[in-house]
Structure formats: structure tokens, C-alpha cells
N, C-alpha and C. Protein backbone atom coordinates (compact mmCIF):
# COMPACT_ATOMS: atom_id res chain seq x y z
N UNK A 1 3.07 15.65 3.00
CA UNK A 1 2.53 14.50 2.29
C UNK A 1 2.97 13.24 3.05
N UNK A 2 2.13 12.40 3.24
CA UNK A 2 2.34 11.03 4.00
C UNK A 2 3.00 10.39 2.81
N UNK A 3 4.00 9.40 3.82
CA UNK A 3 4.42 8.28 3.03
C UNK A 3 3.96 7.18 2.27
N UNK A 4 4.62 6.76 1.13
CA UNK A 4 3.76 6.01 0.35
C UNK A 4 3.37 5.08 0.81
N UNK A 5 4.56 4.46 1.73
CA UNK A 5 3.80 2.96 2.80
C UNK A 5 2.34 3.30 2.99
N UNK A 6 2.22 4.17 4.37
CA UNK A 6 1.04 4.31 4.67
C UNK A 6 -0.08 4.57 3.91
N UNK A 7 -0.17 5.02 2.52
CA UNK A 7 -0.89 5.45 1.87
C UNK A 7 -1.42 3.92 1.00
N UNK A 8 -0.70 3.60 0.96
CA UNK A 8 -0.34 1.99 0.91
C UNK A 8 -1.71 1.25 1.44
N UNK A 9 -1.23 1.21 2.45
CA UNK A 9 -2.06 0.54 3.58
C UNK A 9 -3.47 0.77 3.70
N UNK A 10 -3.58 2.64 3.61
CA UNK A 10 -4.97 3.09 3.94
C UNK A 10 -5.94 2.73 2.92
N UNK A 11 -5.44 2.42 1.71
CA UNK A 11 -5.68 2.17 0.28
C UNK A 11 -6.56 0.68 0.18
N UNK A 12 -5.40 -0.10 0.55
CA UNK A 12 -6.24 -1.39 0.95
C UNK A 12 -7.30 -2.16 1.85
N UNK A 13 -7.25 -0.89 2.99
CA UNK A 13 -7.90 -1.31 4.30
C UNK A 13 -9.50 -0.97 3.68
N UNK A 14 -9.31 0.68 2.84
CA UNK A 14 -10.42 0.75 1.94
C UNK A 14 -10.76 -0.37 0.94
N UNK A 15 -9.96 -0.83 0.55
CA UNK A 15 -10.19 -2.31 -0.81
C UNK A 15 -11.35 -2.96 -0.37
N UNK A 16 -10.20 -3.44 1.27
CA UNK A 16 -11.14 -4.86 2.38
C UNK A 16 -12.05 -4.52 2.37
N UNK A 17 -12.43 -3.36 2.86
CA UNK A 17 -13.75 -2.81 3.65
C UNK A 17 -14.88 -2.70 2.29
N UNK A 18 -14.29 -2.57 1.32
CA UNK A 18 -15.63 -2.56 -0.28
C UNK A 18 -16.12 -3.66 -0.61
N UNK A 19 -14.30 -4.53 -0.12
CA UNK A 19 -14.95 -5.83 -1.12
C UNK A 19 -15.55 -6.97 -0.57
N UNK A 20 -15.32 -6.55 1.31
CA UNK A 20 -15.42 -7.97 1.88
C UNK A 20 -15.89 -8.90 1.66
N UNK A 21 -17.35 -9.10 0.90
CA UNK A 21 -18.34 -9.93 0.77
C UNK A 21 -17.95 -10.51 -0.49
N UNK A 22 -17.09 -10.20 -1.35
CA UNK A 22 -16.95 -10.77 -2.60
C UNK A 22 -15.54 -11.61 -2.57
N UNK A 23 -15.45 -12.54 -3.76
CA UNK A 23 -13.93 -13.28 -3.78
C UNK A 23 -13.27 -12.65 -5.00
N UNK A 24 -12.17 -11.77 -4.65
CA UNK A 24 -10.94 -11.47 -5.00
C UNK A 24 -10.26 -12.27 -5.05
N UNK A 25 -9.54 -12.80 -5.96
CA UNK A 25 -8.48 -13.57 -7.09
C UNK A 25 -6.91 -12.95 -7.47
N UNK A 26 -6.33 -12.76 -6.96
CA UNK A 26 -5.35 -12.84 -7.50
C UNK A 26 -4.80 -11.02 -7.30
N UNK A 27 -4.92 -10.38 -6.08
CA UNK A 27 -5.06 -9.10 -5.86
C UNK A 27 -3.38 -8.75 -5.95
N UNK A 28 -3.29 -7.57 -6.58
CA UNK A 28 -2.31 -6.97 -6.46
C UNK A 28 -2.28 -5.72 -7.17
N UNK A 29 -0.75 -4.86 -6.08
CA UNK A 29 -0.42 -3.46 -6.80
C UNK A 29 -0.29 -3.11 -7.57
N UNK A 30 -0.90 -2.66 -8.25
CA UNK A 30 -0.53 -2.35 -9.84
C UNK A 30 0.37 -1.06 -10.04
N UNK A 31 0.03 -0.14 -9.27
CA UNK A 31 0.48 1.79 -9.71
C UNK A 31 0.13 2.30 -8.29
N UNK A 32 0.96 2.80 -8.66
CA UNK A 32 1.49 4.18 -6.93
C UNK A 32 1.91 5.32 -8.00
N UNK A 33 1.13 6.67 -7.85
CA UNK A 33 1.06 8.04 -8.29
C UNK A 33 0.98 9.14 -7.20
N UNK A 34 1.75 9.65 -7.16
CA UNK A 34 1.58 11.04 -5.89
C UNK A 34 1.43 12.09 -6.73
N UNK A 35 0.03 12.88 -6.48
CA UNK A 35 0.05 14.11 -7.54
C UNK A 35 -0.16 15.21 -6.14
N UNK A 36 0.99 15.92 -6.29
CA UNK A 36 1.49 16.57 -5.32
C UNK A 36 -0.04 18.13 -5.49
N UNK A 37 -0.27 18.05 -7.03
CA UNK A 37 -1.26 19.45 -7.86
C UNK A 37 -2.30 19.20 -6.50
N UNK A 38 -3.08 17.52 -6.69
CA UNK A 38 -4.40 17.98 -6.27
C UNK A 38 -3.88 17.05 -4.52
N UNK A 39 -2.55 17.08 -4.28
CA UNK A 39 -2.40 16.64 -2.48
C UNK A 39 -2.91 15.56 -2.51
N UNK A 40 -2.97 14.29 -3.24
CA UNK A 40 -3.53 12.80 -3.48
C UNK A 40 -2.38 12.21 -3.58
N UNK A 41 -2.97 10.38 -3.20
CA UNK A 41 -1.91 9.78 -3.85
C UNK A 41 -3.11 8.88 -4.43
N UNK A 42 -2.83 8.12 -5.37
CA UNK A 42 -3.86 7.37 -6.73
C UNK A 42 -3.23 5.81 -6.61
N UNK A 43 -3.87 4.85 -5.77
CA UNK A 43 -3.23 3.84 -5.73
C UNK A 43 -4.14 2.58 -6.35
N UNK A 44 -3.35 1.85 -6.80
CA UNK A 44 -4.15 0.74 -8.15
C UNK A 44 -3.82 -0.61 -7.79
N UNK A 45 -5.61 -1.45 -7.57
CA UNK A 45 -5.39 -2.66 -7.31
C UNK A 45 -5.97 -2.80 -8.64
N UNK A 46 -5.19 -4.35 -8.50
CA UNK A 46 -5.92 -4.97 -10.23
C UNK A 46 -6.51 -6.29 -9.42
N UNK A 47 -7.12 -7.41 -9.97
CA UNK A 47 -7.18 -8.58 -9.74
C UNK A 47 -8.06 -9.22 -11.09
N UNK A 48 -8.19 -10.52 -10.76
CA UNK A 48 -9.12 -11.38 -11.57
C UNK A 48 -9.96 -10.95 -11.54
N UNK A 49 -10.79 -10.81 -12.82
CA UNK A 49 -12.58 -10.69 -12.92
C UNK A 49 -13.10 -11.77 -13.21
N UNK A 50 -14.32 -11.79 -12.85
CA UNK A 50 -15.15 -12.93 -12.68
C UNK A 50 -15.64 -12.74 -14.42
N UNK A 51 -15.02 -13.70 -15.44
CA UNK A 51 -14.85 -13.68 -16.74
C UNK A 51 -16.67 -13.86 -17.19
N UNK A 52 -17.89 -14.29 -16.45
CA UNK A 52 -19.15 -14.03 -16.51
C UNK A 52 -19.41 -12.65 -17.10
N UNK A 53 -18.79 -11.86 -15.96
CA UNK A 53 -18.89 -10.09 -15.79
C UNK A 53 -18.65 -9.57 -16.13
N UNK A 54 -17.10 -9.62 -16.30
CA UNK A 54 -16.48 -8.81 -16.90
C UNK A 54 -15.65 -9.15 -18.24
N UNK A 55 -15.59 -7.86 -19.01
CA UNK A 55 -15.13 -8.06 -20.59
C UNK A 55 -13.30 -8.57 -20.68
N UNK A 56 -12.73 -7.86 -19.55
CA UNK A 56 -11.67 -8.16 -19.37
C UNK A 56 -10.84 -9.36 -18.42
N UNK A 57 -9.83 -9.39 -18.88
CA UNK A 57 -9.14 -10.88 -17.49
C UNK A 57 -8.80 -10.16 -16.54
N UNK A 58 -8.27 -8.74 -16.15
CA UNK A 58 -8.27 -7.93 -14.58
C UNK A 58 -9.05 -6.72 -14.75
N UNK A 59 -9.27 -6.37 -13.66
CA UNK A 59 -9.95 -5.46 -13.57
C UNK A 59 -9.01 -4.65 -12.62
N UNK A 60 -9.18 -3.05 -12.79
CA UNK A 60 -8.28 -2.05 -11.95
C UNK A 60 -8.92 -1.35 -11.33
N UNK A 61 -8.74 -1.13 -9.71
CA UNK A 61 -9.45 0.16 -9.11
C UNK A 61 -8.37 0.73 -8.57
N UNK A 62 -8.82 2.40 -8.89
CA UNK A 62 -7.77 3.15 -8.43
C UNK A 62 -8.30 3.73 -7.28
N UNK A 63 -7.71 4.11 -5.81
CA UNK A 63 -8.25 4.78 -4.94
C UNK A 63 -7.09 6.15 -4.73
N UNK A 64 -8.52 6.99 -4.55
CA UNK A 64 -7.63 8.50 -4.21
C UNK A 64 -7.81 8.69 -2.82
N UNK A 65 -6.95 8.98 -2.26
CA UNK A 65 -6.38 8.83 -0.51
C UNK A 65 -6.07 10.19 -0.67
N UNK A 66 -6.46 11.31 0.34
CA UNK A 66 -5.83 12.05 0.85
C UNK A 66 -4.27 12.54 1.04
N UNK A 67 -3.37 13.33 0.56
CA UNK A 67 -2.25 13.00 1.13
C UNK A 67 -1.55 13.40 2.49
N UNK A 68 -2.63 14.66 2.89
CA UNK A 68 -2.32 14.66 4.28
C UNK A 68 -2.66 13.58 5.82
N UNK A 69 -4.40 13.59 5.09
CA UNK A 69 -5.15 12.71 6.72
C UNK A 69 -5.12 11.64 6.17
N UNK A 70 -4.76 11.17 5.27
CA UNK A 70 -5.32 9.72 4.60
C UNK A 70 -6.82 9.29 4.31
N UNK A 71 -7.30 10.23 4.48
CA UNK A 71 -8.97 10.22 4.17
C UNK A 71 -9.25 9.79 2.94
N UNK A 72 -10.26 8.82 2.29
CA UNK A 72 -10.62 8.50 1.33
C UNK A 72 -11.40 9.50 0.74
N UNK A 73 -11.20 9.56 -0.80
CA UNK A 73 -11.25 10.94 -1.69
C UNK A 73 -12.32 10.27 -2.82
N UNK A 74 -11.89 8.70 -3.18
CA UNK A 74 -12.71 8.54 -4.36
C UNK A 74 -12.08 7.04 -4.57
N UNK A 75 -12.62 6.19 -5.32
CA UNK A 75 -12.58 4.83 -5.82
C UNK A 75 -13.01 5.06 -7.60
N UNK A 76 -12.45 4.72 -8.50
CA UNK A 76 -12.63 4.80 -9.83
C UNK A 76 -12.05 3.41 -10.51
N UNK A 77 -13.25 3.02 -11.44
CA UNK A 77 -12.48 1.75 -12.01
C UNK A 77 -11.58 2.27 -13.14
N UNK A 78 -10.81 1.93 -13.53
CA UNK A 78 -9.25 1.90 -14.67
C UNK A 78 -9.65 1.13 -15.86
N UNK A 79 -9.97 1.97 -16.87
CA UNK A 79 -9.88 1.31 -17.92
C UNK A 79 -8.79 1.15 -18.60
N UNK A 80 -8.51 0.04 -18.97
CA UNK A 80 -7.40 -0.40 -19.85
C UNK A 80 -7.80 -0.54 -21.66
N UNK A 81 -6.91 -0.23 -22.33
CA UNK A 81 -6.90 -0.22 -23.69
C UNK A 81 -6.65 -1.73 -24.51
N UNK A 82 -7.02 -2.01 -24.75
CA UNK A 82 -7.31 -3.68 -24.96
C UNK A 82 -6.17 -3.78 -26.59
């Protein structure tokens, strides 16, 4: 299993690469999960939502990274319980 740094990293480089065209507000880590079951690590950006759009004040995406190659596995938004 790769280190969480790197998993880190690969996580966000995926973020950049989704979000480039849009303005992100206020980005940050939310959750680092290593689920050793399915060889992932589950890493969580939150930031500002554009309060037009969205129902909530952040919004969460979790990305599933590979834990061996670092290969991107999946992007899922996080719902939170209000």
C-alpha cells in the first residue's frame, strides 16, 4: 500500500485536473481512509459551494485512488447530514 502522502497528492492532481475551469473557494482536506478490504485509499476535499447551486455551504468529494498504482478508481460527492 502506498503512502498516504502520495496518495495525497495523486488525489488532488485528480481534483486540478476536474476542476480546472471552475473557481474553488476555500479547498481543503477533509478525511484520509485506507480500506486495506477493497486496496483504496478514500480521500475528501470539501470547499465552498457556489450558494446559487448548491443546498449546502461545502460541498465534499471523495476520491478513490488505487492503493497500489495510484490509479484513479472513482470520484463520489459526500453527503452530509444537515
Amino acid at each position: 500500500m502506498m503512502e498516504v502522502t502520495m496518495a495525497i497528492k495523486i488525489a488532488r492532481k485528480y481534483f486540478d485536473d476536474i476542476y480546472q475551469n471552475e473557481e474553488i473557494n476555500n479547498l481543503a482536506l477533509e478525511e484520509i481512509v485506507c480500506d486495506k478490504d477493497s486496496n483504496e485509499w478514500r480521500i475528501t476535499f470539501g470547499y465552498e459551494a457556489d450558494k446559487a447551486v448548491e443546498k449546502t455551504s461545502r460541498v465534499y468529494k471523495v476520491f478513490h485512488i488505487d492503493g497500489d498504482e495510484g490509479d484513479f478508481k472513482g470520484m463520489f460527492m459526500r453527503e452530509m447530514d444537515k
